[in-house]
C-alpha atoms as a PDB file:
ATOM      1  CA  UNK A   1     -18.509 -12.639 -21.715  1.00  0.00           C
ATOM      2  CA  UNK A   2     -15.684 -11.739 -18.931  1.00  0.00           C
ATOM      3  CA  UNK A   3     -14.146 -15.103 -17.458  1.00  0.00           C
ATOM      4  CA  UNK A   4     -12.044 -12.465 -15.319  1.00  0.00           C
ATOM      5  CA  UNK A   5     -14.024  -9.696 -13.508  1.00  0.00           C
ATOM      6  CA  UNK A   6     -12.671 -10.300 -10.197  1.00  0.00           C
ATOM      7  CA  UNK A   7      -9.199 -12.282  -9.733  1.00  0.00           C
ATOM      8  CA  UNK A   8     -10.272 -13.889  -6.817  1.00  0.00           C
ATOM      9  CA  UNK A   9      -6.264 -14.416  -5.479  1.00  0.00           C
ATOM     10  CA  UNK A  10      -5.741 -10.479  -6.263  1.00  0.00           C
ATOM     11  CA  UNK A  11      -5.247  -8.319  -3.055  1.00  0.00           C
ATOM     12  CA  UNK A  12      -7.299  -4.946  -2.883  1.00  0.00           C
ATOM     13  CA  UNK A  13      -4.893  -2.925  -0.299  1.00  0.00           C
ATOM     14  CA  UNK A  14      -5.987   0.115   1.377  1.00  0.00           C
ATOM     15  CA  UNK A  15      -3.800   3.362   0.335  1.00  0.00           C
ATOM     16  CA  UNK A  16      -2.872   4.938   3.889  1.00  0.00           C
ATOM     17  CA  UNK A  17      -6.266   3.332   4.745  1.00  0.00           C
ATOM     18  CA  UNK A  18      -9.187   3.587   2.937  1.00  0.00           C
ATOM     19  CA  UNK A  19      -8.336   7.426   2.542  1.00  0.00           C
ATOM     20  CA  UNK A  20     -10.673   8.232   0.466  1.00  0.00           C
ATOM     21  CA  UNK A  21     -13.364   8.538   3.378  1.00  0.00           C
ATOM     22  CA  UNK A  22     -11.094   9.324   6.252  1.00  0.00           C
ATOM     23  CA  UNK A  23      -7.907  10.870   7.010  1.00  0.00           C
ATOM     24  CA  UNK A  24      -4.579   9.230   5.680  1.00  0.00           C
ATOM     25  CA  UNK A  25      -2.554   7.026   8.012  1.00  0.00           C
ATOM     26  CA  UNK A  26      -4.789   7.486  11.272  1.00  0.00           C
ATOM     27  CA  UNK A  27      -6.998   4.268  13.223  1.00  0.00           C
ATOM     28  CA  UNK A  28      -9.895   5.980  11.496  1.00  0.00           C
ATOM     29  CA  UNK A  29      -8.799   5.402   7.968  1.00  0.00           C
ATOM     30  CA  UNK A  30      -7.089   1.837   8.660  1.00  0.00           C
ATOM     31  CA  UNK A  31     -10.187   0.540  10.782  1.00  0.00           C
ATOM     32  CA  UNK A  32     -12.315   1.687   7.963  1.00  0.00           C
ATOM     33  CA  UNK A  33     -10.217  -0.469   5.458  1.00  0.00           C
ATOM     34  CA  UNK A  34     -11.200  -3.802   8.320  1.00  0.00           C
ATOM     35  CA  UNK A  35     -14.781  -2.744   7.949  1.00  0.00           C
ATOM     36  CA  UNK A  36     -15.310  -2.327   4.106  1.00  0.00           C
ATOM     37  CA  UNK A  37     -12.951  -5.722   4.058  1.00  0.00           C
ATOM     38  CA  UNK A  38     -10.126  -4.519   2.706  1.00  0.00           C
ATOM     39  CA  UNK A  39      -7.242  -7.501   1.967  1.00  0.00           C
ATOM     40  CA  UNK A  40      -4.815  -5.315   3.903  1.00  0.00           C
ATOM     41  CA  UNK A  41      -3.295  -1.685   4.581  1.00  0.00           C
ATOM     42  CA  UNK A  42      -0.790   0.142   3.503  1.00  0.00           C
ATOM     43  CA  UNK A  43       0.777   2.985   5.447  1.00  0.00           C
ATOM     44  CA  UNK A  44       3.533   5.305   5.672  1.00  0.00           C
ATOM     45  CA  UNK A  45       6.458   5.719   8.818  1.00  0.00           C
ATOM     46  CA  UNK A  46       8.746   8.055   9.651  1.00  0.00           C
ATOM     47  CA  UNK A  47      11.261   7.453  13.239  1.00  0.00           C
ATOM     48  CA  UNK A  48      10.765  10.532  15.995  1.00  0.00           C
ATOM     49  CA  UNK A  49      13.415  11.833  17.967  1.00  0.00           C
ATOM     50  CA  UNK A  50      12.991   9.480  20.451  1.00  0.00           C
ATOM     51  CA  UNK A  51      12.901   6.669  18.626  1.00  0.00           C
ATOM     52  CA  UNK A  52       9.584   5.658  17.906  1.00  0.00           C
ATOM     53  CA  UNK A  53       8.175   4.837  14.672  1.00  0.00           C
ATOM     54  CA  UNK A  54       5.004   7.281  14.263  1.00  0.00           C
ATOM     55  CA  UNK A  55       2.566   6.636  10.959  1.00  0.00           C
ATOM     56  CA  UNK A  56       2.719   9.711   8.505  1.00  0.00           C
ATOM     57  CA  UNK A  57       3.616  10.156   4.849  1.00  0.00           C
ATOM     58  CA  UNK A  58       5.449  13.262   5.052  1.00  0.00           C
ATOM     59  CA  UNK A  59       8.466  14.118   6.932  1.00  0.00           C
ATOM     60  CA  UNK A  60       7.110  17.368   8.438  1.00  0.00           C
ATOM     61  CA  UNK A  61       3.729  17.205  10.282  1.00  0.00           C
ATOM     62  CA  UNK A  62       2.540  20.703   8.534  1.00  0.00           C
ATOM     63  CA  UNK A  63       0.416  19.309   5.522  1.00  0.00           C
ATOM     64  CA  UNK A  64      -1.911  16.974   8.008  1.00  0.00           C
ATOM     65  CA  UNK A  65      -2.001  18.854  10.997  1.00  0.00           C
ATOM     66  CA  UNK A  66      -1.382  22.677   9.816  1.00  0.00           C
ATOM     67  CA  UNK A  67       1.709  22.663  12.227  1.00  0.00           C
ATOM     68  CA  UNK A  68       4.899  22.318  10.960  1.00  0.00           C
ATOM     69  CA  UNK A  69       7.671  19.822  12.891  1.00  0.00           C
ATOM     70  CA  UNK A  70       9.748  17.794  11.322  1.00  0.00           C
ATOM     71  CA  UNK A  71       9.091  14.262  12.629  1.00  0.00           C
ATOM     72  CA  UNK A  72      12.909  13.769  13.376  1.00  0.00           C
ATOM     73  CA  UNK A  73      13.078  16.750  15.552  1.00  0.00           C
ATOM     74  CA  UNK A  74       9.879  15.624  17.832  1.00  0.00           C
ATOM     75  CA  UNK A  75       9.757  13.174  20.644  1.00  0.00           C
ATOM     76  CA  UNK A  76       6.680  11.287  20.948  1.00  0.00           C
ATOM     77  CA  UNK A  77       4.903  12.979  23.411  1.00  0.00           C
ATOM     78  CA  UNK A  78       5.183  16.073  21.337  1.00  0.00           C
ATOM     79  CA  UNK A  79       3.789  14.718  17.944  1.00  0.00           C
ATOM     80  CA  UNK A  80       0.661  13.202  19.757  1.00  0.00           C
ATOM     81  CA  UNK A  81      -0.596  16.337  20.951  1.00  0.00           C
ATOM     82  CA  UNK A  82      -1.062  17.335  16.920  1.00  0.00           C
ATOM     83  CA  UNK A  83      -4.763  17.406  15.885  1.00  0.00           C
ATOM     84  CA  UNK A  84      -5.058  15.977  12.064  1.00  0.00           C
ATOM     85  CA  UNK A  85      -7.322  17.616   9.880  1.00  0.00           C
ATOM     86  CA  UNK A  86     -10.570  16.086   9.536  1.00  0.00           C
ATOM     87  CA  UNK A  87     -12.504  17.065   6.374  1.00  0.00           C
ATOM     88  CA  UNK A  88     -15.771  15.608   7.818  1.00  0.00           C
ATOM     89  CA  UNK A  89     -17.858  18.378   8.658  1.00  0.00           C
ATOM     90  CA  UNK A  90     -20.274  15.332  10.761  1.00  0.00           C
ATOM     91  CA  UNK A  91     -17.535  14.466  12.765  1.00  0.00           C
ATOM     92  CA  UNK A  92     -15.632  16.636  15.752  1.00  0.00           C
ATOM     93  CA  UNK A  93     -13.936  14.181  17.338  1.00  0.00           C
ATOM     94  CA  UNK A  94      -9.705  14.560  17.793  1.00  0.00           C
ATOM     95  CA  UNK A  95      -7.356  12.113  15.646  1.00  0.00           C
ATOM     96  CA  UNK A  96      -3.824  12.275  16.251  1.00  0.00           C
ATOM     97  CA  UNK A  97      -1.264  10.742  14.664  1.00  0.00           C
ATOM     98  CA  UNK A  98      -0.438   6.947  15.545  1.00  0.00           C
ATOM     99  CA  UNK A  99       2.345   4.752  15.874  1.00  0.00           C
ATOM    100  CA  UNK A 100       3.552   1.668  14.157  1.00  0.00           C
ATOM    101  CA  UNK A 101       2.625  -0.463  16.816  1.00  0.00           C
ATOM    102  CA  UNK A 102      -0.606   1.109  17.708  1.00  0.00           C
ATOM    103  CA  UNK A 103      -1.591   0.007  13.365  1.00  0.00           C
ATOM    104  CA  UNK A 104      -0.731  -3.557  14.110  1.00  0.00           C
ATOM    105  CA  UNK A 105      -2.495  -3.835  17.028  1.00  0.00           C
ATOM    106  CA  UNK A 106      -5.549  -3.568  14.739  1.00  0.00           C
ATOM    107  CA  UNK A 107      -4.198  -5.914  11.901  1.00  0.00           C
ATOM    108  CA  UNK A 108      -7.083  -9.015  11.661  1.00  0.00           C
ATOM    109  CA  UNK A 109      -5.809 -12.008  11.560  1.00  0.00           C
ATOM    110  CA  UNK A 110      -5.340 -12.875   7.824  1.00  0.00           C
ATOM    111  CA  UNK A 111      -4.971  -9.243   6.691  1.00  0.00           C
ATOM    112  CA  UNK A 112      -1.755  -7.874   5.797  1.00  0.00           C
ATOM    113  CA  UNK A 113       0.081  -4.704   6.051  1.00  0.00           C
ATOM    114  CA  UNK A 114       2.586  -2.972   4.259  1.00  0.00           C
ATOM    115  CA  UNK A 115       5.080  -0.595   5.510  1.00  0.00           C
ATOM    116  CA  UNK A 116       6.411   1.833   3.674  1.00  0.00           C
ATOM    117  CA  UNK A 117       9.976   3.637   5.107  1.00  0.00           C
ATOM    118  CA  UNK A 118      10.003   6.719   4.208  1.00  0.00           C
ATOM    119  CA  UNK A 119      13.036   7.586   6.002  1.00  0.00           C
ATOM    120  CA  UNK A 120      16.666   6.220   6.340  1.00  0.00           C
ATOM    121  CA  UNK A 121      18.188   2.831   7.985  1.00  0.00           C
ATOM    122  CA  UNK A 122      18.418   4.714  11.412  1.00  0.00           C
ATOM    123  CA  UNK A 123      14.559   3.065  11.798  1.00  0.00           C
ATOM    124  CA  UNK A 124      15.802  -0.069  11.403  1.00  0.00           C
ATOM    125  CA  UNK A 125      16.819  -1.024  14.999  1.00  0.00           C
ATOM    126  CA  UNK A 126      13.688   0.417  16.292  1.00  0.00           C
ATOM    127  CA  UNK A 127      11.662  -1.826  13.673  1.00  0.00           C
ATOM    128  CA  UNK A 128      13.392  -4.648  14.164  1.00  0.00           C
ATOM    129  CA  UNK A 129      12.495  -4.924  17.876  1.00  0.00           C
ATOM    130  CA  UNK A 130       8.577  -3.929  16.977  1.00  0.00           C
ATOM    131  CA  UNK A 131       8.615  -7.157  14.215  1.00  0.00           C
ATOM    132  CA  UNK A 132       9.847  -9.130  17.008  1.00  0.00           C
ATOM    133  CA  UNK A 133       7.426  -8.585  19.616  1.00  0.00           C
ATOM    134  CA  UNK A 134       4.189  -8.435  17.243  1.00  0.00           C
ATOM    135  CA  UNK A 135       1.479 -10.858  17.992  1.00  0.00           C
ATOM    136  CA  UNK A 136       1.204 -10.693  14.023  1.00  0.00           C
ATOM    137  CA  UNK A 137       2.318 -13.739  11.516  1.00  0.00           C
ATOM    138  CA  UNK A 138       5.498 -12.458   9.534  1.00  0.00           C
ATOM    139  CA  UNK A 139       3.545 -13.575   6.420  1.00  0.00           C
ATOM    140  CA  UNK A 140       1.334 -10.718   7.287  1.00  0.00           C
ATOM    141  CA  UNK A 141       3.889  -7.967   6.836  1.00  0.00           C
ATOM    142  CA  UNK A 142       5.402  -6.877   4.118  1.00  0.00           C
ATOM    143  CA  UNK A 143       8.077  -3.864   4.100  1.00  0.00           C
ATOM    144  CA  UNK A 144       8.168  -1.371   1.342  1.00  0.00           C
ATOM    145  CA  UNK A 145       9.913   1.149   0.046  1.00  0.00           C
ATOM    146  CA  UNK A 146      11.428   3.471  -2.784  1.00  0.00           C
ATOM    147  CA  UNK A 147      15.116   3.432  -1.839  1.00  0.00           C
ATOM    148  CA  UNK A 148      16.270   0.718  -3.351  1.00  0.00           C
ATOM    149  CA  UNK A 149      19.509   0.778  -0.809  1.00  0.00           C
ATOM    150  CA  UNK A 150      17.389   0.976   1.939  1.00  0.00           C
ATOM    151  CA  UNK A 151      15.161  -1.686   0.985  1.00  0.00           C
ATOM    152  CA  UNK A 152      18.171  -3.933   0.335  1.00  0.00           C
ATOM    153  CA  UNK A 153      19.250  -3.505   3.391  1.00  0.00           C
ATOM    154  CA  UNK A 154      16.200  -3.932   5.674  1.00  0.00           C
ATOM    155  CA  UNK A 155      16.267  -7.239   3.361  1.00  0.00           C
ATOM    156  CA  UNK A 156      19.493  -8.385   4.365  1.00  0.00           C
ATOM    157  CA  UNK A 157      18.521  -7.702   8.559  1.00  0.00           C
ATOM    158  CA  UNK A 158      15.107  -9.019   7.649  1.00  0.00           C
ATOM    159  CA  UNK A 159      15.205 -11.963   5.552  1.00  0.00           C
ATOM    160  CA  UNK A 160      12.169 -13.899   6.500  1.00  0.00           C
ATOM    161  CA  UNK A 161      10.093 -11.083   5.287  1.00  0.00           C
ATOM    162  CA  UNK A 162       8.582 -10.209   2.352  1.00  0.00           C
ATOM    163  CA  UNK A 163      10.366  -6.810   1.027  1.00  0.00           C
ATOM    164  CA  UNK A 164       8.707  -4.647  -2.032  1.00  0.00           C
ATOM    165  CA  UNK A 165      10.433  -1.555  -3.479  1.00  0.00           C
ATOM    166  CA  UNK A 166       8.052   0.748  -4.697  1.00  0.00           C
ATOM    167  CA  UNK A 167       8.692   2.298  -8.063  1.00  0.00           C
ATOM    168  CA  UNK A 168       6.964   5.495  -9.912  1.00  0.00           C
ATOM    169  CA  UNK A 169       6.779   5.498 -13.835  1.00  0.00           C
ATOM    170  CA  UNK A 170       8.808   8.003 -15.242  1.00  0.00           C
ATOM    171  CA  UNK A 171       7.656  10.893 -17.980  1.00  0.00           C
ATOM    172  CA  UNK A 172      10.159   8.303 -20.255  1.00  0.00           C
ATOM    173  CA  UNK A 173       8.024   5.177 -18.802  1.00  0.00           C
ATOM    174  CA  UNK A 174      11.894   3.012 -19.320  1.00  0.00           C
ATOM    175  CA  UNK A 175      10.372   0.141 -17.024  1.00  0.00           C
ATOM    176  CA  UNK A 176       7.576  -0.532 -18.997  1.00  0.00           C
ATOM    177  CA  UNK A 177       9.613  -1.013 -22.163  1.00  0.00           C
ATOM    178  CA  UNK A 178      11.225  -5.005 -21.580  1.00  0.00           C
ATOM    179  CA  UNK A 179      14.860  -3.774 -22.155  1.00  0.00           C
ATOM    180  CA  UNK A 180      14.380  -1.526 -18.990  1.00  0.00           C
ATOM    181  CA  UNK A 181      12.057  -4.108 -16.962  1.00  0.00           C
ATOM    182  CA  UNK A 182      14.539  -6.000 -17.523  1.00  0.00           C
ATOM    183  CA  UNK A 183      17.397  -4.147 -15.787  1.00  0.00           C
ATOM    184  CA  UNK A 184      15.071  -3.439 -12.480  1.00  0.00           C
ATOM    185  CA  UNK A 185      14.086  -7.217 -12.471  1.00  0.00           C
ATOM    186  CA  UNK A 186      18.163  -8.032 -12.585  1.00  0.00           C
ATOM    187  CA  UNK A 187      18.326  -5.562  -9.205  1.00  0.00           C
ATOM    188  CA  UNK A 188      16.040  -7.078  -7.620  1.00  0.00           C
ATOM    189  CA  UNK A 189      17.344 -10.252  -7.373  1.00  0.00           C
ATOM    190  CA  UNK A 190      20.672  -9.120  -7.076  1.00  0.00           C
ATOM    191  CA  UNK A 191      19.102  -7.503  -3.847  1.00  0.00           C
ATOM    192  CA  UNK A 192      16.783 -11.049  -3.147  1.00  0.00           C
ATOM    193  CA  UNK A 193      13.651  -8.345  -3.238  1.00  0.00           C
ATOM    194  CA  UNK A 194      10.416 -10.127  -3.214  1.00  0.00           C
ATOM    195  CA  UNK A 195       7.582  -7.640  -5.052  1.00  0.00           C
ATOM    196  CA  UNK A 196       7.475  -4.655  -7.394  1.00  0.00           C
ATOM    197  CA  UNK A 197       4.610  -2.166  -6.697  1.00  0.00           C
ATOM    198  CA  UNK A 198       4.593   0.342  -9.853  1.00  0.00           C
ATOM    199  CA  UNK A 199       2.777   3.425 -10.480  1.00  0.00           C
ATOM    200  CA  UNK A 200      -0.230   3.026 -12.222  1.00  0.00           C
ATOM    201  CA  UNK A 201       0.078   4.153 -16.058  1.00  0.00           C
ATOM    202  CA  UNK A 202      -2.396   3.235 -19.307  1.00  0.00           C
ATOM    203  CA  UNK A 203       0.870   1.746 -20.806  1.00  0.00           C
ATOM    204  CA  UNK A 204       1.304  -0.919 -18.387  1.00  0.00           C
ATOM    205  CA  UNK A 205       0.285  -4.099 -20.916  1.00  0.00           C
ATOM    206  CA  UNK A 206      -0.105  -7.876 -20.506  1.00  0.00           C
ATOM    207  CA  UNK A 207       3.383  -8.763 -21.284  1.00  0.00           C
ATOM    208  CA  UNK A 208       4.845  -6.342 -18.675  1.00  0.00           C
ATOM    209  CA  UNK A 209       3.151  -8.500 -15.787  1.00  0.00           C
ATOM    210  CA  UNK A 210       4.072 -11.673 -17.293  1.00  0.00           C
ATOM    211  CA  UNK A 211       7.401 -10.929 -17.238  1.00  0.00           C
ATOM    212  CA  UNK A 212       7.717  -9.223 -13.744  1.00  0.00           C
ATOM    213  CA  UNK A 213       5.903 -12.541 -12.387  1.00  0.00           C
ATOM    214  CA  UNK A 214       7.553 -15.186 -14.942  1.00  0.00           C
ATOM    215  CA  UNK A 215      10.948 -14.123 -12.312  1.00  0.00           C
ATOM    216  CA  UNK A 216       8.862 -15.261  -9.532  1.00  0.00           C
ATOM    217  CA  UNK A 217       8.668 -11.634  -8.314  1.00  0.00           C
ATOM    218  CA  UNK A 218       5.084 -10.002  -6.639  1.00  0.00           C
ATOM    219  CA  UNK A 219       3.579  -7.425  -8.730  1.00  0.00           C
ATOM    220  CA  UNK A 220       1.815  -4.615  -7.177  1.00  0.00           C
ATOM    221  CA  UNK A 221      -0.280  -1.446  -9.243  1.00  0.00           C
ATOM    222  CA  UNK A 222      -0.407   1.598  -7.086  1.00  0.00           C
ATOM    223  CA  UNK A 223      -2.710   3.872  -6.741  1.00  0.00           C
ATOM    224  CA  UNK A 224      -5.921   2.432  -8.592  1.00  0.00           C
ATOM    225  CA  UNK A 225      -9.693   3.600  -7.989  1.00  0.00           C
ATOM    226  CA  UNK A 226     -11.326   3.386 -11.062  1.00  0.00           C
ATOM    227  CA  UNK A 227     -13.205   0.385 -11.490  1.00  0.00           C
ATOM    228  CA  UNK A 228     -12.343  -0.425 -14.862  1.00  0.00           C
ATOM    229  CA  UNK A 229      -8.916   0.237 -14.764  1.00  0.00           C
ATOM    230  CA  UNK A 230      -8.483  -2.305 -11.732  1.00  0.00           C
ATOM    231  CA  UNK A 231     -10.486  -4.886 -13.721  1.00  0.00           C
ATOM    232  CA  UNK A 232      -8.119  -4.570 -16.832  1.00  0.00           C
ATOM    233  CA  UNK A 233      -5.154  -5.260 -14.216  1.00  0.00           C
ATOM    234  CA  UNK A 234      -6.513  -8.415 -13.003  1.00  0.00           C
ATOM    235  CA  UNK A 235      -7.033  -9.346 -16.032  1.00  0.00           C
ATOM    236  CA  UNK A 236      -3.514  -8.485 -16.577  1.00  0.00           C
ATOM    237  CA  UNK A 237      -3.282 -10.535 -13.502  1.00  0.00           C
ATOM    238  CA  UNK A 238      -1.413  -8.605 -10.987  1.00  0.00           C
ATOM    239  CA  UNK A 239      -0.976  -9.921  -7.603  1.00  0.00           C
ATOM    240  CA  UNK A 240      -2.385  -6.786  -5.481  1.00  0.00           C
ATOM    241  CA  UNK A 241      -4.000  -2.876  -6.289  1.00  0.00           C
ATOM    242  CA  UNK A 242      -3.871  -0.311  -4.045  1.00  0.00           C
ATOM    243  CA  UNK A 243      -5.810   1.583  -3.664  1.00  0.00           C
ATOM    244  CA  UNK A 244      -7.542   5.032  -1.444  1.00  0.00           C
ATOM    245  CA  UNK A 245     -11.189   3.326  -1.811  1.00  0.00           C
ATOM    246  CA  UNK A 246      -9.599  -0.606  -1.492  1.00  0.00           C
ATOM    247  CA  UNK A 247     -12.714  -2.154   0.148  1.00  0.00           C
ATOM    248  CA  UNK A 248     -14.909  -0.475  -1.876  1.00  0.00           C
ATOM    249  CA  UNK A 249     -13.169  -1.578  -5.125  1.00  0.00           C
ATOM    250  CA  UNK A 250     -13.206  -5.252  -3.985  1.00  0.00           C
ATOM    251  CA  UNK A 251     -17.260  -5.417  -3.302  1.00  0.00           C
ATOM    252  CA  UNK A 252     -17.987  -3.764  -6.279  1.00  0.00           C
ATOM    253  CA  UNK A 253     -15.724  -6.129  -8.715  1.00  0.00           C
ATOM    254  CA  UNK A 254     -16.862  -9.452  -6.761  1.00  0.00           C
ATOM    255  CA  UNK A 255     -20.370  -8.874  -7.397  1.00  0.00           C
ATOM    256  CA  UNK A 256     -18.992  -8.505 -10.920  1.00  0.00           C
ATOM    257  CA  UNK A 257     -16.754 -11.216 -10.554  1.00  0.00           C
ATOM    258  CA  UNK A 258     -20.509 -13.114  -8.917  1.00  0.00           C
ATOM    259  CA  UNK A 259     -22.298 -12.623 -12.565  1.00  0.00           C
ATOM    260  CA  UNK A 260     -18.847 -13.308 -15.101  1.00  0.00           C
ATOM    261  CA  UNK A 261     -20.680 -16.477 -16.458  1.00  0.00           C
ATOM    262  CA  UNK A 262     -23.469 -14.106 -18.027  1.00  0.00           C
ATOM    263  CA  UNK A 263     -23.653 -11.505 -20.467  1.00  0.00           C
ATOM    264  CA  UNK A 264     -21.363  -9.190 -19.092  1.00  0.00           C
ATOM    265  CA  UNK A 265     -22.574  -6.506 -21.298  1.00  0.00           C
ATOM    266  CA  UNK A 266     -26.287  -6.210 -19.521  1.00  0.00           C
ATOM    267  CA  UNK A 267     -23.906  -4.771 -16.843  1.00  0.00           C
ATOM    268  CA  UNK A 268     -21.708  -2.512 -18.214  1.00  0.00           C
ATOM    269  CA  UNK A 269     -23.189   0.447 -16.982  1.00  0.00           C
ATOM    270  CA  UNK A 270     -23.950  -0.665 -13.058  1.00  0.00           C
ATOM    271  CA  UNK A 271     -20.920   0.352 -11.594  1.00  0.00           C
ATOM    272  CA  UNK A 272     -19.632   3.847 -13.656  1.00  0.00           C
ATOM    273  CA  UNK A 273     -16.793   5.597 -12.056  1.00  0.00           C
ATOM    274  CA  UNK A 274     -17.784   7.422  -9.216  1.00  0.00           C
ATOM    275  CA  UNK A 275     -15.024  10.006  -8.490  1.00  0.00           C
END
């Protein structure tokens, strides 16, 4: 029998939206992540030339739109006239690239989001004012990041929100051994840093979690869309997955989670990886 299909307090958040079926970081992916019920978003933000925070995982525009401008060189104005690239051959109509504020303005209320700076502290000013003026709960956003300095810092200006640093296993895979865990847990609360959202990896065991969350720190898997593999981390029991296919991950391991008293066996084959 499985007593732990489906962690019900587990998050399921949606990698640049629920990418998987629409284009990364645009309305279209994150409204799909609201409609397949999705726990929250996360997304990726770069700061324009004048100032605003526009959503987009690279620095330069050229991968999504097939035009290259560096997002630090572009007012606005200029980066909204971009047409992303839409791989559905069904559907013609234009995305652009949003803004910050534009992705909040569809948060639910209890769903979350996580930003992820992908640039410098320059954003900081700009995102401060944007937290203030969001019709949002703080508890709803959570900042993220992979610079740990910049993370620390956005800490230190932000304190009554929840901050994450973002970490990718190495080819030497150090964090997952304790002696290394160790020495990232130690910075992070040197740096009062809330979560830790690692790279997925098939060395990530039971005792890895338990300590990360035994130093009343979040833990996080990124990016996760095999079935199976999310239900051996909440078994693991990780606080959130992310993943590109978030809402459909969470329907298909609560109907799991809706038959864990039986024979969990008779089931086994239902829901086979489908990617």
């Amino acid at each position: 029998m499985s007593n732990a299909a489906h962690n019900s307090s587990a998050l399921f958040i949606a990698h640049r939206g629920e990418s998987l079926f629409a284009p990364e970081n645009t309305l279209e992916a994150v409204n799909l992540a609201w409609q397949k019920n999705a726990d929250g978003i996360e997304i990726d933000v770069h700061l324009s030339k004048d100032n605003e925070i526009v959503v987009i995982h690279d620095k330069n525009t050229r991968r999504t739109t097939g035009v290259s401008h560096l997002i630090r060189n572009r007012n606005l104005d200029e980066i909204k006239k971009l047409e992303i690239k839409n791989g559905s051959k069904e559907d013609n109509s234009l995305i652009r690239i949003p803004t910050l504020k534009e992705v909040m303005g569809t948060v639910p209320r209890g769903k979350l989001i996580f930003i992820e700076v992908k640039c410098g502290l320059e954003i900081l000013p700009r995102l401060k004012k944007i937290l203030r003026e969001t019709h949002l709960d703080k508890s709803q956003i959570k900042i993220i990041g992979f610079n740990i300095n910049v993370i620390s810092s956005i800490k230190k200006s932000l304190p009554r929100f929840e901050v994450i640093w973002v970490k990718r296993i190495g080819i030497e895979k150090s964090v997952l051994y304790l002696s290394g865990l160790s020495k990232v847990i130690a910075k992070m609360k040197k740096n009062n840093i809330d979560g830790l959202n690692l790279s997925y990896s098939r060395f990530l065991s039971r005792n890895v979690v338990e300590k990360v969350k035994s130093n009343n720190i979040k833990f996080f898997i990124w990016t996760v869309n095999d079935n199976r593999k999310a239900q051996r981390l909440l078994q693991f029991g990780v606080d959130g997955i992310v993943s590109d296919k978030a809402g459909w991950l969470k329907n298909h391991l609560s109907e799991l989670g809706e038959i864990k008293h039986g024979v969990y066996n008779k089931y086994s084959n239902v829901y086979l990886n489908s990617f």
